[in-house]
Protein backbone atom coordinates (compact mmCIF):
# COMPACT_ATOMS: atom_id res chain seq x y z
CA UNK A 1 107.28 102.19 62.57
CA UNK A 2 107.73 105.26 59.97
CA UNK A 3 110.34 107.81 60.11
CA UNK A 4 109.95 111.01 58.42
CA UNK A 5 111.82 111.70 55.04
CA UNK A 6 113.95 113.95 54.85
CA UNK A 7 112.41 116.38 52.46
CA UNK A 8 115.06 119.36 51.95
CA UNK A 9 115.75 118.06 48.08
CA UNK A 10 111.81 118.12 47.65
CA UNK A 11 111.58 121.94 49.08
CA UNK A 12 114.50 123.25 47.18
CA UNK A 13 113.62 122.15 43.67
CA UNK A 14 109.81 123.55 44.70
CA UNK A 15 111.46 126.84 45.57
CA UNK A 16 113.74 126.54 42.62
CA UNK A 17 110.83 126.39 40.24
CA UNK A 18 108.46 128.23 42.15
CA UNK A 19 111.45 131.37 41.19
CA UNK A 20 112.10 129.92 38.03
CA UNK A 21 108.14 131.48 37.12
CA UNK A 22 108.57 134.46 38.72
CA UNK A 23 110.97 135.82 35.92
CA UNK A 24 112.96 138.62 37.81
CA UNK A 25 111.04 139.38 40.87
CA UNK A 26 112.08 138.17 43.83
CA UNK A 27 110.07 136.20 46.65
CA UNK A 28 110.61 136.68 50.44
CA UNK A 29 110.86 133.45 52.52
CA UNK A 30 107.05 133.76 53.96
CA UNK A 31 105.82 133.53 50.20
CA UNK A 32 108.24 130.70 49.29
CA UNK A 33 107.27 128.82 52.35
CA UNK A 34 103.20 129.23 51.38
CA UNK A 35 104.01 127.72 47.91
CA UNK A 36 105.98 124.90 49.61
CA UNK A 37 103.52 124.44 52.71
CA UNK A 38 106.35 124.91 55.31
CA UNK A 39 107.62 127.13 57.93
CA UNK A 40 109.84 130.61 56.56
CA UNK A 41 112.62 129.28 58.86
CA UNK A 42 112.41 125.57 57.11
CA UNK A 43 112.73 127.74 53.76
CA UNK A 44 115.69 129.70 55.12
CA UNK A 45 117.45 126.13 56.12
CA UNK A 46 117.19 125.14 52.83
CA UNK A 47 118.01 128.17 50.65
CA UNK A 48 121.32 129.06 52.68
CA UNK A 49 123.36 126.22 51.27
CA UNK A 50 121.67 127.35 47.76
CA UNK A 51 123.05 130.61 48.15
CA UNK A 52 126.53 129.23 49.12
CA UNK A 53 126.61 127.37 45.80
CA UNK A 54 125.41 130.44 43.44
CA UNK A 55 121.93 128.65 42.53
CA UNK A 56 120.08 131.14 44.46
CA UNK A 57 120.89 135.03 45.44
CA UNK A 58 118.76 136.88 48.60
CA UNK A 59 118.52 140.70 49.12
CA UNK A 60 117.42 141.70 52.75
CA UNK A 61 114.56 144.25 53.10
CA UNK A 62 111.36 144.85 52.43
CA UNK A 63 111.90 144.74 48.76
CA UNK A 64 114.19 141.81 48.94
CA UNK A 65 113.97 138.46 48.74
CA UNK A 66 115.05 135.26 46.74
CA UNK A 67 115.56 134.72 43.61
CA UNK A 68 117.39 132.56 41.07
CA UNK A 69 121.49 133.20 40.22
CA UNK A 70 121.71 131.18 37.25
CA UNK A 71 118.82 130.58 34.68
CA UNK A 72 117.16 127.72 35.14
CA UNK A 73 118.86 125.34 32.61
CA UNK A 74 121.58 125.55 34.03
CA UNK A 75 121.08 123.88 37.11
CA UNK A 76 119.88 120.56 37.10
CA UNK A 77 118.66 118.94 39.98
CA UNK A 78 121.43 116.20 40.59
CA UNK A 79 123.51 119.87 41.40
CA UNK A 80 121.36 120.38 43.91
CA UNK A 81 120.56 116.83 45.16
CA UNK A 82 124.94 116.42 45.92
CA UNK A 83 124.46 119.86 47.67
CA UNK A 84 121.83 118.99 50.20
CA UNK A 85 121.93 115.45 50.25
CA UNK A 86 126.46 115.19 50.30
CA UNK A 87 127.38 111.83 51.82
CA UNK A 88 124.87 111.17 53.45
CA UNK A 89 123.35 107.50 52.96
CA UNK A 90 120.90 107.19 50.91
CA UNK A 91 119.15 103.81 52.27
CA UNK A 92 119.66 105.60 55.90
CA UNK A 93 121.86 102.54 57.03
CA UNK A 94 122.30 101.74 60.87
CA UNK A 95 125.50 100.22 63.01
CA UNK A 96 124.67 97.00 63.73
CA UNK A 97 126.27 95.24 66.66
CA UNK A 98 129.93 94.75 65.88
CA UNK A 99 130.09 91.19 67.61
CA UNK A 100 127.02 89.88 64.59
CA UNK A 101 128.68 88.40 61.73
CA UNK A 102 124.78 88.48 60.22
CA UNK A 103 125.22 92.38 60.59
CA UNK A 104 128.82 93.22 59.91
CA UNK A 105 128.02 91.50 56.57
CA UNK A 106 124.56 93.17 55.88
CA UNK A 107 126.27 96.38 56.37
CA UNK A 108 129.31 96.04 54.06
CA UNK A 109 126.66 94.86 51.14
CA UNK A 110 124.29 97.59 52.08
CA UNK A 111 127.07 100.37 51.87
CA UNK A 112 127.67 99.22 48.41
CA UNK A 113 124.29 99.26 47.01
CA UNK A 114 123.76 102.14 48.64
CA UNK A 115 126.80 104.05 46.55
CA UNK A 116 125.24 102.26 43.64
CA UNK A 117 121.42 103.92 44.42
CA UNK A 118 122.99 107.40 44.60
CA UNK A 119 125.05 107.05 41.72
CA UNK A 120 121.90 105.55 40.33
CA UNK A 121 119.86 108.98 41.50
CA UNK A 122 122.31 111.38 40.31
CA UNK A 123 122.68 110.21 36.89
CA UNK A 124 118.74 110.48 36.62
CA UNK A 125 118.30 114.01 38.26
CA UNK A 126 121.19 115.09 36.23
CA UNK A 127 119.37 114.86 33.17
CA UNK A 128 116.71 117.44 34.16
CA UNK A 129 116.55 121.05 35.50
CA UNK A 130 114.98 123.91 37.20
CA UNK A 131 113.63 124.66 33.56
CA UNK A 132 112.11 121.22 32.49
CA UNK A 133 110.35 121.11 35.55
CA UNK A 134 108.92 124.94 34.95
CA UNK A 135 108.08 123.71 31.42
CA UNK A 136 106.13 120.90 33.02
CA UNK A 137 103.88 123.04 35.76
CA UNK A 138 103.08 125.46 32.66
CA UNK A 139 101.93 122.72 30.61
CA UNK A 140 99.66 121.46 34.05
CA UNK A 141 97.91 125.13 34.26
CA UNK A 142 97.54 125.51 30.05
């Protein structure tokens, strides 16, 4: 059985380089949400915490929109991976049945290597940004 993936990480570095190109215009959430291939309200969800942290800065109105706060090297992606990702487990771990010894000790090892995965993933996505990623899609469409 599949479950879906959480993909809120995968939107907001789209959106993050999808602004990163756009230089100083802004992009309303129904153009964002094109780019990304998901609903305006999906791109909302994801750009509010953004915009809590400073990455990301929204005018209302017809002329408004999204657009970066920072340049794009300085934000790189582990910043926003902690943001919308937090605590939350990475390996999407499950409560066993407290009364099987099999799964009380599956979960205590599992919590473990499942600190050591996100440490794991946040050293990685710390060493690249907004602006390595732009520098890769220009290279694609040279």
């Amino acid at each position: 059985m599949s479950r879906s993936t959480n993909t809120r990480f995968a939107v907001a570095v789209h959106v993050l380089t999808y602004l990163a190109g756009l230089d100083d215009r802004a992009a309303g959430s129904e153009e964002l949400a094109r780019s990304a291939n998901v609903n305006p309200v999906y791109i909302r969800q994801v750009m509010g915490p953004l915009r809590g942290a400073g990455l990301v800065r929204s005018k209302p109105g017809v002329h408004g929109g999204w657009a970066l706060a920072l340049l794009p090297h300085d934000i790189p992606l582990d910043r926003v991976w902690t943001l919308l990702q937090g605590d939350d487990p990475v390996l999407g771990l499950h409560g066993p049945d407290p009364g099987c010894a099999t799964g009380r000790s599956v979960q205590r090892s599992l919590i473990d290597l499942d600190r050591e995965v996100a440490d794991a993933i946040t050293a990685r996505l710390h060493a690249v940004t907004v602006a390595d990623l732009l520098s890769a899609v220009r290279e694609g469409t040279s």
